[in-house]
N, C-alpha and C. Protein backbone atom coordinates (compact mmCIF):
# COMPACT_ATOMS: atom_id res chain seq x y z
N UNK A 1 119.41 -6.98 81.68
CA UNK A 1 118.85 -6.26 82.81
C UNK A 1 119.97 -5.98 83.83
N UNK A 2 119.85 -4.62 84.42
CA UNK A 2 121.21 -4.38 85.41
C UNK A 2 120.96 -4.97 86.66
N UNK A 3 121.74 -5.05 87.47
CA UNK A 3 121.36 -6.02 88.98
C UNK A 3 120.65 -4.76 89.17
N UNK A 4 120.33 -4.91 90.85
CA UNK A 4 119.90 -3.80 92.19
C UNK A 4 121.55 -3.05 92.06
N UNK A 5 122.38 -3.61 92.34
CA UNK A 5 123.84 -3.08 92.83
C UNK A 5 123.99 -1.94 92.16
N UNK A 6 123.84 -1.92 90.30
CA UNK A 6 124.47 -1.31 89.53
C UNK A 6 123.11 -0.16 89.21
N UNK A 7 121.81 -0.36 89.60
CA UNK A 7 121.12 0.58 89.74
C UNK A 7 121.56 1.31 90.74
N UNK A 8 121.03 1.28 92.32
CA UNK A 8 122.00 2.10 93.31
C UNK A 8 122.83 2.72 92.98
N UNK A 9 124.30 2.21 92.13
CA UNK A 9 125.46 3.13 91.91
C UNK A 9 125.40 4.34 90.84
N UNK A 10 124.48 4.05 89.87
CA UNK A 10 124.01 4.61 88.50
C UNK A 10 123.21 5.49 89.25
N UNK A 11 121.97 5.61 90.02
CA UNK A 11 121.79 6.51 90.73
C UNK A 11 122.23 7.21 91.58
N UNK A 12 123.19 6.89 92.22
CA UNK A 12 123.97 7.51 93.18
C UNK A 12 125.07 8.41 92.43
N UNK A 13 125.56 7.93 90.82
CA UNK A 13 126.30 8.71 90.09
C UNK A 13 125.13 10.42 89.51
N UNK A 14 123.91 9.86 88.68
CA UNK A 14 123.21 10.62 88.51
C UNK A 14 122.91 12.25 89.42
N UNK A 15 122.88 11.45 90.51
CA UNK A 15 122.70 12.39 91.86
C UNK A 15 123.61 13.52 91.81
N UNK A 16 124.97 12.80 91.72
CA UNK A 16 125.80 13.40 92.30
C UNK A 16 126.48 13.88 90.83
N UNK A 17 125.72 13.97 89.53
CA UNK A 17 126.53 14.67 88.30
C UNK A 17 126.14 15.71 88.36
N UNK A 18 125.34 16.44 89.21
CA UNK A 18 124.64 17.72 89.63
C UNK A 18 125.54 18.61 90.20
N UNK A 19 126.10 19.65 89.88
CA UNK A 19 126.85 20.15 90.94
C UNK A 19 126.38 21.25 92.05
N UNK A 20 125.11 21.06 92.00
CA UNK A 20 124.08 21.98 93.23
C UNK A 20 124.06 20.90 94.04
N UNK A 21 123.56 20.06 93.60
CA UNK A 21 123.68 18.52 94.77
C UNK A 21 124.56 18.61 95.44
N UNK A 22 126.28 18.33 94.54
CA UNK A 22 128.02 17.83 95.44
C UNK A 22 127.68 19.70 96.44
N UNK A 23 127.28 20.32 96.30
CA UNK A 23 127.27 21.45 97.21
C UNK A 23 126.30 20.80 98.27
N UNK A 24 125.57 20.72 97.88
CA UNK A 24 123.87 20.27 99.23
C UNK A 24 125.18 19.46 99.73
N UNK A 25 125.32 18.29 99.31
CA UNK A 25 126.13 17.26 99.79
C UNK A 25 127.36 17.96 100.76
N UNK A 26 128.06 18.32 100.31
CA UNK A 26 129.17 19.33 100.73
C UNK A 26 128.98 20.17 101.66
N UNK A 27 127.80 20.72 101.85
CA UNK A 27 127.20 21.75 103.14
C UNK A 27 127.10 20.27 104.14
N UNK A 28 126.23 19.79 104.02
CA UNK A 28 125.58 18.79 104.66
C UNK A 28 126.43 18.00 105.67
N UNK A 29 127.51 17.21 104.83
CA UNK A 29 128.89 16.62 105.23
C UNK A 29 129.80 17.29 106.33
N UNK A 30 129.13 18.74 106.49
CA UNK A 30 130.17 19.61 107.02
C UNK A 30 129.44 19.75 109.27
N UNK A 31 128.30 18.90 108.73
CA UNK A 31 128.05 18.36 109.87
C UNK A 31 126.78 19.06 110.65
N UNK A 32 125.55 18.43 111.27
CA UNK A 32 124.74 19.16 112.08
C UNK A 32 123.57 18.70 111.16
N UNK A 33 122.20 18.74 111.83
CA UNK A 33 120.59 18.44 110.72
C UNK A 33 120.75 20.00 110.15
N UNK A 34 119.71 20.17 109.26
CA UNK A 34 119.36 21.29 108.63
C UNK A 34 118.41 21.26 107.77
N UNK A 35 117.79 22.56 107.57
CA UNK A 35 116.34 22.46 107.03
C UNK A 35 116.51 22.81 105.97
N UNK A 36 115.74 22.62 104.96
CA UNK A 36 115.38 23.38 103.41
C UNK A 36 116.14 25.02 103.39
N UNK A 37 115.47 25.14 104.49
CA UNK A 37 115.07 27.34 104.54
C UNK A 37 117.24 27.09 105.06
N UNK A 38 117.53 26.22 105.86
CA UNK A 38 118.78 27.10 106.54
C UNK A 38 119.88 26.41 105.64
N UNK A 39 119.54 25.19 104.38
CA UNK A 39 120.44 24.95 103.33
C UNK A 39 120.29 26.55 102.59
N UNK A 40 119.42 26.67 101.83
CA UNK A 40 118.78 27.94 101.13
C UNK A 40 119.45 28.98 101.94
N UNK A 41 119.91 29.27 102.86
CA UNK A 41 120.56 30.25 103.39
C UNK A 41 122.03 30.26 102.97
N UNK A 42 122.44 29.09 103.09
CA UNK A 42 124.18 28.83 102.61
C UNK A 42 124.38 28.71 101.33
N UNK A 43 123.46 29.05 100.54
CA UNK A 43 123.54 28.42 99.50
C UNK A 43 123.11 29.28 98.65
N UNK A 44 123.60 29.87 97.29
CA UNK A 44 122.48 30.51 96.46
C UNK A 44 121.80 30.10 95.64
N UNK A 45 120.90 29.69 96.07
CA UNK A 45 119.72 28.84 95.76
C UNK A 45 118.31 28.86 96.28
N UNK A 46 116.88 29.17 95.75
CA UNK A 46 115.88 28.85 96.76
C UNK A 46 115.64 27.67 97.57
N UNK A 47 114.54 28.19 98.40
CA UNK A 47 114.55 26.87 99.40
C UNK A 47 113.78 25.68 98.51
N UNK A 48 112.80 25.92 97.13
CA UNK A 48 112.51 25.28 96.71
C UNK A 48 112.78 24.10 96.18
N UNK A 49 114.25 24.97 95.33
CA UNK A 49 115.23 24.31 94.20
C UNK A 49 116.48 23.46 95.66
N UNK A 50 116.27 24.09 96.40
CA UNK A 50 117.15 22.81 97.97
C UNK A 50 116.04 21.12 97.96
N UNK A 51 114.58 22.03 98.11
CA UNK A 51 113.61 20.53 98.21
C UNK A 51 114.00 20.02 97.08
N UNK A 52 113.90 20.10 95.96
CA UNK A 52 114.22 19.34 94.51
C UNK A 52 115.66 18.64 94.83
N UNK A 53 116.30 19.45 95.38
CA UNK A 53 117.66 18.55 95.00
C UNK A 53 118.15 17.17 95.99
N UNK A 54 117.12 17.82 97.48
CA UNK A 54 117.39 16.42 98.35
C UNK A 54 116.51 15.87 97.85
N UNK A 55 115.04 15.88 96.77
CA UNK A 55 114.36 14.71 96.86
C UNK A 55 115.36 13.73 96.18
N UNK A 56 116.37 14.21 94.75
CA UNK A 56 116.95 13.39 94.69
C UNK A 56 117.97 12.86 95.31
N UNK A 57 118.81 13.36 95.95
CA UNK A 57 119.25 12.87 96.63
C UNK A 57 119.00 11.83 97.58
N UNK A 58 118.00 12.34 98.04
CA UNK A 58 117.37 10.94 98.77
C UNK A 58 116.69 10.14 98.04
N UNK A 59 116.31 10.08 96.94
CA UNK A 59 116.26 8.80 95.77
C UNK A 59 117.42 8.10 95.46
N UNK A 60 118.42 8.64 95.85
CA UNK A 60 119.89 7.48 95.81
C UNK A 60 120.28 7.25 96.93
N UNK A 61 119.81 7.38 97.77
CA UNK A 61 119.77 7.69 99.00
C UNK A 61 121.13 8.09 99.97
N UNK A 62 121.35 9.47 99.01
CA UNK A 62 122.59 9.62 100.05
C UNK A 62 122.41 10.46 101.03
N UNK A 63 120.82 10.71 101.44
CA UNK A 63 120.27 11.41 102.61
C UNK A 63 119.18 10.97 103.42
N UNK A 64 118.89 11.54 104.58
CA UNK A 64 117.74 10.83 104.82
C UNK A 64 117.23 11.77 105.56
């Protein structure tokens, strides 16, 4: 069985093997809150496929 530790990191890898995510991530990092609709603006991407990608993201929780 894996600890807690090595779940967290295994999810936090998962997350981030996405490369629409390291972008969400990458917009995000670049500083300020922002919504679904004004990621979906920077991004070519719907605002939908933005909700999908922070839910995971925030399942590894590298958002909140």
């Amino acid at each position: 069985m894996r600890a807690p530790a090595h779940r967290h990191v295994d999810a936090v890898f998962d997350a981030l093997a996405d490369p629409t995510r390291r972008r969400v991530v990458e917009t995000l990092a670049r500083g300020g809150t922002v919504t679904a609709s004004g990621l979906a603006a920077q991004l070519p991407i719907t605002r939908q496929a933005v909700t999908k990608h922070l839910s995971a993201l925030r399942g590894a929780e590298l958002v909140s």
